[in-house]
C-alpha atoms as a PDB file:
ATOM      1  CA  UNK A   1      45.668  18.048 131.843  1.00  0.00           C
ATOM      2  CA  UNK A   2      42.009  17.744 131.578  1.00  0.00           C
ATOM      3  CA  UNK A   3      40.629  20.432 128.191  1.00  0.00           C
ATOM      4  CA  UNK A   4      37.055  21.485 130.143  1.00  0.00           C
ATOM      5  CA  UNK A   5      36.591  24.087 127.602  1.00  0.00           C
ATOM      6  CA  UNK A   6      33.280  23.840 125.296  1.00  0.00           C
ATOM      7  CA  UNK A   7      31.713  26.170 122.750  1.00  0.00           C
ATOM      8  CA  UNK A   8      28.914  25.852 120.880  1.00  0.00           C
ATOM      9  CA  UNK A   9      30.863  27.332 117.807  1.00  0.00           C
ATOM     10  CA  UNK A  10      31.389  25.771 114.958  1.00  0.00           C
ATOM     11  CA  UNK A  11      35.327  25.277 114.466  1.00  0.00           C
ATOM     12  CA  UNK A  12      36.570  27.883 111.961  1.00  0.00           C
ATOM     13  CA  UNK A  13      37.238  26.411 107.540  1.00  0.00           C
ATOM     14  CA  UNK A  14      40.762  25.042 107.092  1.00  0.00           C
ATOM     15  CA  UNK A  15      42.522  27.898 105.266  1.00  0.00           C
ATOM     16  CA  UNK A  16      43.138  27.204 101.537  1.00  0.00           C
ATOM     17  CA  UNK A  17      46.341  25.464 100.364  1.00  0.00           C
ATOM     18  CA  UNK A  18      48.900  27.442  98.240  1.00  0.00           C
ATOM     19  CA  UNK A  19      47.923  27.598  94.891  1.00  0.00           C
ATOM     20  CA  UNK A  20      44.283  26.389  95.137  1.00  0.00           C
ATOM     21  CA  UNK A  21      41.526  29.053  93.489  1.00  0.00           C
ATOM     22  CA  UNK A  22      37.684  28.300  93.986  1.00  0.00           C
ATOM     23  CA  UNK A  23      35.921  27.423  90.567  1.00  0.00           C
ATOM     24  CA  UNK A  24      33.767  30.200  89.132  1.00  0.00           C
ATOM     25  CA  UNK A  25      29.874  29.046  87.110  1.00  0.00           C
ATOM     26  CA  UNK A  26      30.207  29.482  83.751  1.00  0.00           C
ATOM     27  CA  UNK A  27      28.971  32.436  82.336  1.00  0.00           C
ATOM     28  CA  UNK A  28      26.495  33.050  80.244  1.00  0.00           C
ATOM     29  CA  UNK A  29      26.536  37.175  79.852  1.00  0.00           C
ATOM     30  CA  UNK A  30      27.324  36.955  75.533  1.00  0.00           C
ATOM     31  CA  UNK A  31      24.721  34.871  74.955  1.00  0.00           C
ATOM     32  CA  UNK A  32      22.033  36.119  77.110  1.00  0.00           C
ATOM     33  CA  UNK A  33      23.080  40.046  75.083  1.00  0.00           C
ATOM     34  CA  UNK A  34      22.409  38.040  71.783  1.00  0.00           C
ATOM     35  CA  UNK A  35      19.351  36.707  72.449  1.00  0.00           C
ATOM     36  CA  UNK A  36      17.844  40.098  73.672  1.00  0.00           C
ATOM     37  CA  UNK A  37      19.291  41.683  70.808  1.00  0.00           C
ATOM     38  CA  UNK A  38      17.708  39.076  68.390  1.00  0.00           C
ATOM     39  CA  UNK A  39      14.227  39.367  70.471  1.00  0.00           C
ATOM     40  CA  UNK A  40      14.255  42.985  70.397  1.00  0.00           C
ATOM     41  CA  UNK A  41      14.898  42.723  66.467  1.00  0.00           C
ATOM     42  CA  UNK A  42      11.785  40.370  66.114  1.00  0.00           C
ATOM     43  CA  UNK A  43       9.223  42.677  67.915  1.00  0.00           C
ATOM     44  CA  UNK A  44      10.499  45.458  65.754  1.00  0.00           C
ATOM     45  CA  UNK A  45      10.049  44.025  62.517  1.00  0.00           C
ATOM     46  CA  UNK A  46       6.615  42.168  63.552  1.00  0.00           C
ATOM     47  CA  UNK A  47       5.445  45.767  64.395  1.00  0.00           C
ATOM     48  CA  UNK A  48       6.900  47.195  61.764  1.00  0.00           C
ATOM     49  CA  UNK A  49       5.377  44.682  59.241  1.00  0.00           C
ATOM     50  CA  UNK A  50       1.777  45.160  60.859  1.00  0.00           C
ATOM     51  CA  UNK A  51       2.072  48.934  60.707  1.00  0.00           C
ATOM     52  CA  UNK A  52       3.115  48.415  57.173  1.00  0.00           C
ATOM     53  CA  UNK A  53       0.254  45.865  56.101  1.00  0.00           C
ATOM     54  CA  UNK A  54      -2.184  48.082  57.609  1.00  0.00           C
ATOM     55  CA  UNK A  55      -1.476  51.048  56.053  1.00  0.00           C
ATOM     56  CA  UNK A  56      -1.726  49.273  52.945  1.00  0.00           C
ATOM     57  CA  UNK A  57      -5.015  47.806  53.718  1.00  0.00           C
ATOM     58  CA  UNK A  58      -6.501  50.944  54.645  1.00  0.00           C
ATOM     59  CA  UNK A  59      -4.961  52.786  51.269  1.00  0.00           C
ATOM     60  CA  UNK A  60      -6.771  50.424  49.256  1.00  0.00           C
ATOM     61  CA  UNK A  61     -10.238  50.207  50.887  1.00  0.00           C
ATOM     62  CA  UNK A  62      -9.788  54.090  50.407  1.00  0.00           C
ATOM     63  CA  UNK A  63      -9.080  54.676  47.352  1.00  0.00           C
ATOM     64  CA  UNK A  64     -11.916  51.811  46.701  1.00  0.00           C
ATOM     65  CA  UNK A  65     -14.442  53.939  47.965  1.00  0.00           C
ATOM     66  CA  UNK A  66     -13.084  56.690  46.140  1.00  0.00           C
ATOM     67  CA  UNK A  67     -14.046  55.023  42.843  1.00  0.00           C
ATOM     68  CA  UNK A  68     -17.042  53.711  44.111  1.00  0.00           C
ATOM     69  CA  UNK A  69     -18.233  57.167  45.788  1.00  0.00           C
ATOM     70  CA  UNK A  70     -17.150  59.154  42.014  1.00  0.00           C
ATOM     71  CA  UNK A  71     -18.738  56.220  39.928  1.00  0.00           C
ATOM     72  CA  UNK A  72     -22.328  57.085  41.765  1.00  0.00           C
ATOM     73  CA  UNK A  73     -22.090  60.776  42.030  1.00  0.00           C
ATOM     74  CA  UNK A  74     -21.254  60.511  37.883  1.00  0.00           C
ATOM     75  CA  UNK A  75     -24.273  58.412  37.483  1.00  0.00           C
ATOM     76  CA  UNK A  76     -26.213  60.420  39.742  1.00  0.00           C
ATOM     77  CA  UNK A  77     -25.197  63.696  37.885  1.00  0.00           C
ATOM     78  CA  UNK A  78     -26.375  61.737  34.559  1.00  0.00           C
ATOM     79  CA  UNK A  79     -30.066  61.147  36.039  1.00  0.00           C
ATOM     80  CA  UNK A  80     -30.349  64.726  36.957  1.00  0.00           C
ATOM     81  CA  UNK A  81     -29.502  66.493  33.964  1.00  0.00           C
ATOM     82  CA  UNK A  82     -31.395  63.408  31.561  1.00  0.00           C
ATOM     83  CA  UNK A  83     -34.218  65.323  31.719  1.00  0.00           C
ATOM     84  CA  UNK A  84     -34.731  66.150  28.364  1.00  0.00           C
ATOM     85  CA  UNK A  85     -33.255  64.904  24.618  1.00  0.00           C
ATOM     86  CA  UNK A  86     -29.757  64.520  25.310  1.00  0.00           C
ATOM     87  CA  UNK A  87     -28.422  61.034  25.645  1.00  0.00           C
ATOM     88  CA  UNK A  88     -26.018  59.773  28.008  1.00  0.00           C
ATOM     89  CA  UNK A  89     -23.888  56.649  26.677  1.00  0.00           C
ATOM     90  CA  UNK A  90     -21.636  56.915  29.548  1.00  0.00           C
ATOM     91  CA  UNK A  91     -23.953  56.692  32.492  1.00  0.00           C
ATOM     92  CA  UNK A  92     -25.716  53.795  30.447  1.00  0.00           C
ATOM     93  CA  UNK A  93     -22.479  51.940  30.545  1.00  0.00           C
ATOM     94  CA  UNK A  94     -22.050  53.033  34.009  1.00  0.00           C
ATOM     95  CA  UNK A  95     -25.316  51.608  34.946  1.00  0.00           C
ATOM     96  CA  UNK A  96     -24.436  48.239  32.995  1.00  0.00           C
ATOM     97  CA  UNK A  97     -21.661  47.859  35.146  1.00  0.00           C
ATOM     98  CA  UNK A  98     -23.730  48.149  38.285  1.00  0.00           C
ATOM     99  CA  UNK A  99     -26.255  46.394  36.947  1.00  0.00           C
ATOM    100  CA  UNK A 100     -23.449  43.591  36.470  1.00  0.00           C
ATOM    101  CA  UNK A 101     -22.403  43.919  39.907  1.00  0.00           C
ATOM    102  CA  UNK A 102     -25.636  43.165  41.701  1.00  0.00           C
ATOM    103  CA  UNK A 103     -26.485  40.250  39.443  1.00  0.00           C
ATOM    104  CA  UNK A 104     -23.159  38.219  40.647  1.00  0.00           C
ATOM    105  CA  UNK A 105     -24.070  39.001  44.195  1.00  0.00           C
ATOM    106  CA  UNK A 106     -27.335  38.381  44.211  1.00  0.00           C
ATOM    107  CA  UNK A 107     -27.609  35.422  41.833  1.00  0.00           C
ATOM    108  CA  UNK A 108     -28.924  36.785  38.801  1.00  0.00           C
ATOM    109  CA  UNK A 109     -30.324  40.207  37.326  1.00  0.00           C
ATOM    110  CA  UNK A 110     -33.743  40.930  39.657  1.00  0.00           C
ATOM    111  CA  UNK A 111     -35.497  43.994  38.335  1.00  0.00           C
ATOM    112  CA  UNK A 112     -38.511  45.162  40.405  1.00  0.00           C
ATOM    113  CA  UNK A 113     -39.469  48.106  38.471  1.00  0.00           C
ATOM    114  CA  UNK A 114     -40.447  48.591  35.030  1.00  0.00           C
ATOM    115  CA  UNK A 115     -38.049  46.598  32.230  1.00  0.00           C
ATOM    116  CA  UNK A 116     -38.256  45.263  28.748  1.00  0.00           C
ATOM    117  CA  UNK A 117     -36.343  43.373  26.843  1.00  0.00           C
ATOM    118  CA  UNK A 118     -37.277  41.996  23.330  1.00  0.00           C
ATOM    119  CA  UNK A 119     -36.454  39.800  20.346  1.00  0.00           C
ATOM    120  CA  UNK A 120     -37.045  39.893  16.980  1.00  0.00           C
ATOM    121  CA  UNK A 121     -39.776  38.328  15.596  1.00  0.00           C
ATOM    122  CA  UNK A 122     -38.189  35.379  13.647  1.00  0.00           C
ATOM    123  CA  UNK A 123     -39.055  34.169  10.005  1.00  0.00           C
ATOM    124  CA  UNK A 124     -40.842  30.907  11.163  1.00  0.00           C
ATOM    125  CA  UNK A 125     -42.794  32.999  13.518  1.00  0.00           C
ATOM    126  CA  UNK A 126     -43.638  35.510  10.555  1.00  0.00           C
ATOM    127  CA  UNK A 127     -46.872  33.923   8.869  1.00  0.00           C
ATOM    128  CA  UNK A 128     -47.530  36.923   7.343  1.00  0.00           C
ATOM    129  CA  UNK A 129     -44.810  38.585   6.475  1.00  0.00           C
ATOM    130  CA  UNK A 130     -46.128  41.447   8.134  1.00  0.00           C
ATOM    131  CA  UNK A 131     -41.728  41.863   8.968  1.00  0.00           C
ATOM    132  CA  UNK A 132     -41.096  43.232   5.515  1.00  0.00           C
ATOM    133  CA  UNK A 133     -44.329  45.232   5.062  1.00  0.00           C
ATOM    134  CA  UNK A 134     -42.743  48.256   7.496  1.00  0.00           C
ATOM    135  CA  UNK A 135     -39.357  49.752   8.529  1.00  0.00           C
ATOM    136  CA  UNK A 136     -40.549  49.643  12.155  1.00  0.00           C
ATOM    137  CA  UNK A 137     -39.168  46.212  14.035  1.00  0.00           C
ATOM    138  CA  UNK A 138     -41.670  43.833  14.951  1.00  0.00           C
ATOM    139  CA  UNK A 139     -40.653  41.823  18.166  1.00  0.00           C
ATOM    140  CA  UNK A 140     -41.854  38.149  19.181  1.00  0.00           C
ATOM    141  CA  UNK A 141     -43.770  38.763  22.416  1.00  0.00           C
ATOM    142  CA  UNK A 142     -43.256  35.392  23.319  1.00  0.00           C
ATOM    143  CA  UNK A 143     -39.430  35.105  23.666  1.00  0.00           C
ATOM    144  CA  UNK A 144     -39.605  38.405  25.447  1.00  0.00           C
ATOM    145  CA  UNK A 145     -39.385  40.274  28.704  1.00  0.00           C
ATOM    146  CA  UNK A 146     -42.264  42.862  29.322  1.00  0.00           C
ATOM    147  CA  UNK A 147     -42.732  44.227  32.975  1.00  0.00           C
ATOM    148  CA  UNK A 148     -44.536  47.099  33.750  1.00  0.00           C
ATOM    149  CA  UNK A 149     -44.312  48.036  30.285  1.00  0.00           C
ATOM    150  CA  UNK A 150     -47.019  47.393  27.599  1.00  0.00           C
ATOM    151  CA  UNK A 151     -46.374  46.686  23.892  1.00  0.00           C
ATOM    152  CA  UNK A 152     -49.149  47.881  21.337  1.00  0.00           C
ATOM    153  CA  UNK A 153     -50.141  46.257  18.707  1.00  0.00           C
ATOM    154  CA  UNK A 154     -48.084  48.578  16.599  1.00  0.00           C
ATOM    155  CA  UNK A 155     -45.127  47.280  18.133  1.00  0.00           C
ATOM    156  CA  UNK A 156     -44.256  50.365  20.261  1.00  0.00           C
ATOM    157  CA  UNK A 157     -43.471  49.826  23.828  1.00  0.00           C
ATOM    158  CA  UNK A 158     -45.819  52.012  26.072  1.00  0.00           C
ATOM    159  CA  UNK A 159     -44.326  53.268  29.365  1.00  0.00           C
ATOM    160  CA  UNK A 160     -46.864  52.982  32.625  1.00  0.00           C
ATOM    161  CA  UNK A 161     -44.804  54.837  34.917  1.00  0.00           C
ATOM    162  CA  UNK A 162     -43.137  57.826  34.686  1.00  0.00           C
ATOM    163  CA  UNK A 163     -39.065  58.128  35.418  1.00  0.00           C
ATOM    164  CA  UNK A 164     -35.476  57.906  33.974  1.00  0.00           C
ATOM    165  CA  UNK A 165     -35.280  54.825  31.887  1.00  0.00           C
ATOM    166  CA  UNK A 166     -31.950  53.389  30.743  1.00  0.00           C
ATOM    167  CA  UNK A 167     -32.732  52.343  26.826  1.00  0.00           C
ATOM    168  CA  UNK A 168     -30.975  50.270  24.642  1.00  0.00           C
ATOM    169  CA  UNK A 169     -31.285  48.885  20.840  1.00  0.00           C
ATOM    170  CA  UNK A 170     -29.170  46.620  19.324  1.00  0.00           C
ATOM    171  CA  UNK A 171     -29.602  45.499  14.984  1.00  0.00           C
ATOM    172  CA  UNK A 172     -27.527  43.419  12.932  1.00  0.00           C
ATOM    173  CA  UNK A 173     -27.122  43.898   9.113  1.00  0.00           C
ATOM    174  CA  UNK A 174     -26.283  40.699   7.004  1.00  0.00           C
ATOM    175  CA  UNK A 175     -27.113  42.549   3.679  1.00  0.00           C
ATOM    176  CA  UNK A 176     -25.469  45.900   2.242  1.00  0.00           C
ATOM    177  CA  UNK A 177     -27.934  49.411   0.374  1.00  0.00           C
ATOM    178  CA  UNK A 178     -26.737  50.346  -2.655  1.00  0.00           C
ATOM    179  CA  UNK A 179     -28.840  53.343  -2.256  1.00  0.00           C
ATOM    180  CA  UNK A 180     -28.272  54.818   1.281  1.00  0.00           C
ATOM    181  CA  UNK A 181     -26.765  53.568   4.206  1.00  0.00           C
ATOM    182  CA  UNK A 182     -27.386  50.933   7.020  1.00  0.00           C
ATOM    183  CA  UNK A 183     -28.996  52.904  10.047  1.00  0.00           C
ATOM    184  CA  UNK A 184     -31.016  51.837  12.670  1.00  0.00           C
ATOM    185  CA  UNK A 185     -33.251  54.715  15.615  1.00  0.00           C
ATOM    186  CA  UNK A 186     -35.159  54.850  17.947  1.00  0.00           C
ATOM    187  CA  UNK A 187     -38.376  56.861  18.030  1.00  0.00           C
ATOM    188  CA  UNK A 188     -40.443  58.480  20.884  1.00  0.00           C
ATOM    189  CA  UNK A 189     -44.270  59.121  20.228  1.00  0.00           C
ATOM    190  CA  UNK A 190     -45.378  61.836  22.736  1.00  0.00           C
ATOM    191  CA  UNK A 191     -49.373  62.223  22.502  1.00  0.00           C
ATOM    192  CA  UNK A 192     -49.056  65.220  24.795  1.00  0.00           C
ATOM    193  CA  UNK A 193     -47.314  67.198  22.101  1.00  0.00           C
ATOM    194  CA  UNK A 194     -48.150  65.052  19.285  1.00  0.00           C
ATOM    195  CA  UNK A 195     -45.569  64.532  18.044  1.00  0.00           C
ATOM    196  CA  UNK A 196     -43.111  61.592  16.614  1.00  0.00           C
ATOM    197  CA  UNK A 197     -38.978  62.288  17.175  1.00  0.00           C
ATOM    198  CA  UNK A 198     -36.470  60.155  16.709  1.00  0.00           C
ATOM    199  CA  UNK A 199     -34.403  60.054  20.083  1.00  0.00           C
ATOM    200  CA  UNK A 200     -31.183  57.615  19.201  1.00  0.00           C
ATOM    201  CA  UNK A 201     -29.664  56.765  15.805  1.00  0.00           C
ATOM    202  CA  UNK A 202     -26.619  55.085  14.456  1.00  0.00           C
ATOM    203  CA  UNK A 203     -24.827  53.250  11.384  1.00  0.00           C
ATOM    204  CA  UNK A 204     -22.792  50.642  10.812  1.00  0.00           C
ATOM    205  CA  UNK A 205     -21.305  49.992   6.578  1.00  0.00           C
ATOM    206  CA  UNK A 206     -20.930  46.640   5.051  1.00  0.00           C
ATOM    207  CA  UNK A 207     -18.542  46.193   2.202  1.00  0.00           C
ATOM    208  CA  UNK A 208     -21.219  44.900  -0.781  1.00  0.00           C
ATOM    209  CA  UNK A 209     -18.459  42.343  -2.088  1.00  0.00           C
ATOM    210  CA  UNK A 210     -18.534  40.575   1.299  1.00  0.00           C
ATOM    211  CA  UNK A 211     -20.695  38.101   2.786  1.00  0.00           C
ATOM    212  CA  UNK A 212     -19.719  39.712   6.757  1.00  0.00           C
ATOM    213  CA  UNK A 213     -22.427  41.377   9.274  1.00  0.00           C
ATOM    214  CA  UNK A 214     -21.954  44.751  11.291  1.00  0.00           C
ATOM    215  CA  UNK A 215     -23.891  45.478  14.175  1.00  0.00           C
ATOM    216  CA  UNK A 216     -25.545  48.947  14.948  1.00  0.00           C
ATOM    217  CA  UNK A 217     -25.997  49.872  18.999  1.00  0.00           C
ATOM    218  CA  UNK A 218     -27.499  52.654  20.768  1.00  0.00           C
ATOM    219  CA  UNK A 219     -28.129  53.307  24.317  1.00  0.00           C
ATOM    220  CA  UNK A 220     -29.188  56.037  26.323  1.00  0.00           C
ATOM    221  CA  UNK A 221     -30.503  57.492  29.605  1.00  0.00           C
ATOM    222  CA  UNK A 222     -33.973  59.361  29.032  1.00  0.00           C
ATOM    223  CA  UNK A 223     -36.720  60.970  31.364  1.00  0.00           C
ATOM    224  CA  UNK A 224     -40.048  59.549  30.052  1.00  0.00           C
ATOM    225  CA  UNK A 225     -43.407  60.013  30.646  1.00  0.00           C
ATOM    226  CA  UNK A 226     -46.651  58.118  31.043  1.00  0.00           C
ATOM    227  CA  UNK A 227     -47.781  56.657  27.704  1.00  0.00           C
ATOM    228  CA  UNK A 228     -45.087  57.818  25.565  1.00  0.00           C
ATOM    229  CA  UNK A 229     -44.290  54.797  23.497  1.00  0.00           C
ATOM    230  CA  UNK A 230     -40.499  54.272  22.094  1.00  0.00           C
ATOM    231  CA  UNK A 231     -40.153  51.983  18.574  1.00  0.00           C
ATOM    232  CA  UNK A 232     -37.020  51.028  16.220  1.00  0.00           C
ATOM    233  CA  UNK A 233     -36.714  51.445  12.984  1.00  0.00           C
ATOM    234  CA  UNK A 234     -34.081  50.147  10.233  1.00  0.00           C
ATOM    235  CA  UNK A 235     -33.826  51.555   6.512  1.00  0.00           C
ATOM    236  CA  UNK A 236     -34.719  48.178   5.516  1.00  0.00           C
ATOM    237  CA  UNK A 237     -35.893  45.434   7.148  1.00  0.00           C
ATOM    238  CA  UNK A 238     -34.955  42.833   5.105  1.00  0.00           C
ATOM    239  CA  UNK A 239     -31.375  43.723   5.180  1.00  0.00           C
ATOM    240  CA  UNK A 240     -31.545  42.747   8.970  1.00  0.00           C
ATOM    241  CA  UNK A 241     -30.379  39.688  10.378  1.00  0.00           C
ATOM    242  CA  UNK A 242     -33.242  38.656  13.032  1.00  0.00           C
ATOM    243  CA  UNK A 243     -31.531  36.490  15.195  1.00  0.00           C
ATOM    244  CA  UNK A 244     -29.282  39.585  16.383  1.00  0.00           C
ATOM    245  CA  UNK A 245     -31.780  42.308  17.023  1.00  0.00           C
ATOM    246  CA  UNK A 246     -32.514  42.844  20.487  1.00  0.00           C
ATOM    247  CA  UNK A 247     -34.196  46.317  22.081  1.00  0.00           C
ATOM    248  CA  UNK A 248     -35.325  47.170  25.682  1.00  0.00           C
ATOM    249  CA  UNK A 249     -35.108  49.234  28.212  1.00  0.00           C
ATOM    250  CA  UNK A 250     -35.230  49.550  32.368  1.00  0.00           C
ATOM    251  CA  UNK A 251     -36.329  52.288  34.639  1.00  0.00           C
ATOM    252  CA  UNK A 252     -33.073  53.694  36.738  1.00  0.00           C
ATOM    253  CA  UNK A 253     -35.862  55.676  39.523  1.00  0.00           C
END
């Protein structure tokens, strides 16, 4: 007999044999769970670690600015009250520092307002001697910094501008008094008042059986006026050491 029969129909899958199980993919569920873990543990110390360094970074750049903001409202306190007598080591130091500061960032120590800075006058220079004839310091004009400032023939230096000046002194003893003691100050001539006060003093002791040096400094911060005129004076001049004598001074505002 003759099978006229056709379907379009694909015929139906051959049943499985006995026994026979279809293979499964491998899978890959543990590993995928350990990387996500891992992953997850990476973003959280990365964030962690930024939130960390930044908090650091921040700490310091405040309590920088701290320091910085108390260091000029001490030195501005010191100009304001400086307007008299009283000396101020502290804000001189202060204002040393700064002073320090802006010369390594801008190359070297640029003062644009009135400043002095001078040398003794050394014994080669001394033709006359005139060094040992007074207890006032004579300086060697030559080898020094004047700017804005004039120094008189008597060796004073005379301010031109009125304002708080920064002053400094700085004499070296090589030889001891048996009869008082080793002191160096700075005077202020005011022609207003007329008179002559000494503004800054201090010692320094050598023992006499010794051939050592000791150094006597002063510094201040002073209001001063128009054509007051500031000097140094030692108990003897020829127990100082020239080459270690140094006085100036530099106008703060």
């Amino acid at each position: 007999m003759i099978n006229t029969f056709h379907s379009s129909y694909n015929p139906p899958p051959v049943p499985p044999r006995a026994g026979y199980s279809k293979p499964q993919p491998a899978s890959n569920t543990s590993l995928v769970k350990f990387l996500s873990v891992m992953l997850l543990l990476l973003m959280i110390l990365n964030f962690g670690g930024f939130l960390y360094l930044f908090q650091r970074l921040n700490t310091g750049k405040y309590f920088q600015f701290q320091g910085s903001y108390e260091d000029v409202k001490r030195l501005q306190d010191c100009v304001d009250q400086s307007t008299g007598d009283d000396s101020n080591t502290e804000c001189g130091k202060l204002m040393e520092k700064y002073k320090a500061i802006i010369a390594k960032l801008t190359g070297g120590p640029h003062l644009t307002g009135p400043a002095a800075h001078m040398t003794a006058l050394t014994e080669h220079k001394d033709k006359t001697s005139g060094f040992l004839k007074t207890k006032r310091l004579l300086w060697d004009e030559g080898h020094s910094l004047l700017q804005d400032v004039r120094l008189s023939e008597q060796e004073k230096l005379t301010i031109q501008y009125s304002g708080t000046y920064f002053i400094y002194s700085q004499v070296t003893f090589s030889k001891n008094s048996h009869s008082t003691s080793l002191k160096q100050s700075i005077r202020i001539i005011r022609p207003k008042k007329q008179e002559d006060k000494e503004l800054l003093k201090s010692f320094c002791s050598l023992n006499p059986d010794s051939s050592n040096m000791c150094t006597a400094s002063l510094a201040g911060v002073f209001r001063l006026e128009k054509d007051q005129q500031l000097y140094v004076t030692v108990t003897n001049t020829s127990l100082v050491n020239r080459d270690s004598c140094n006085f100036g001074l530099f106008k703060l505002r």
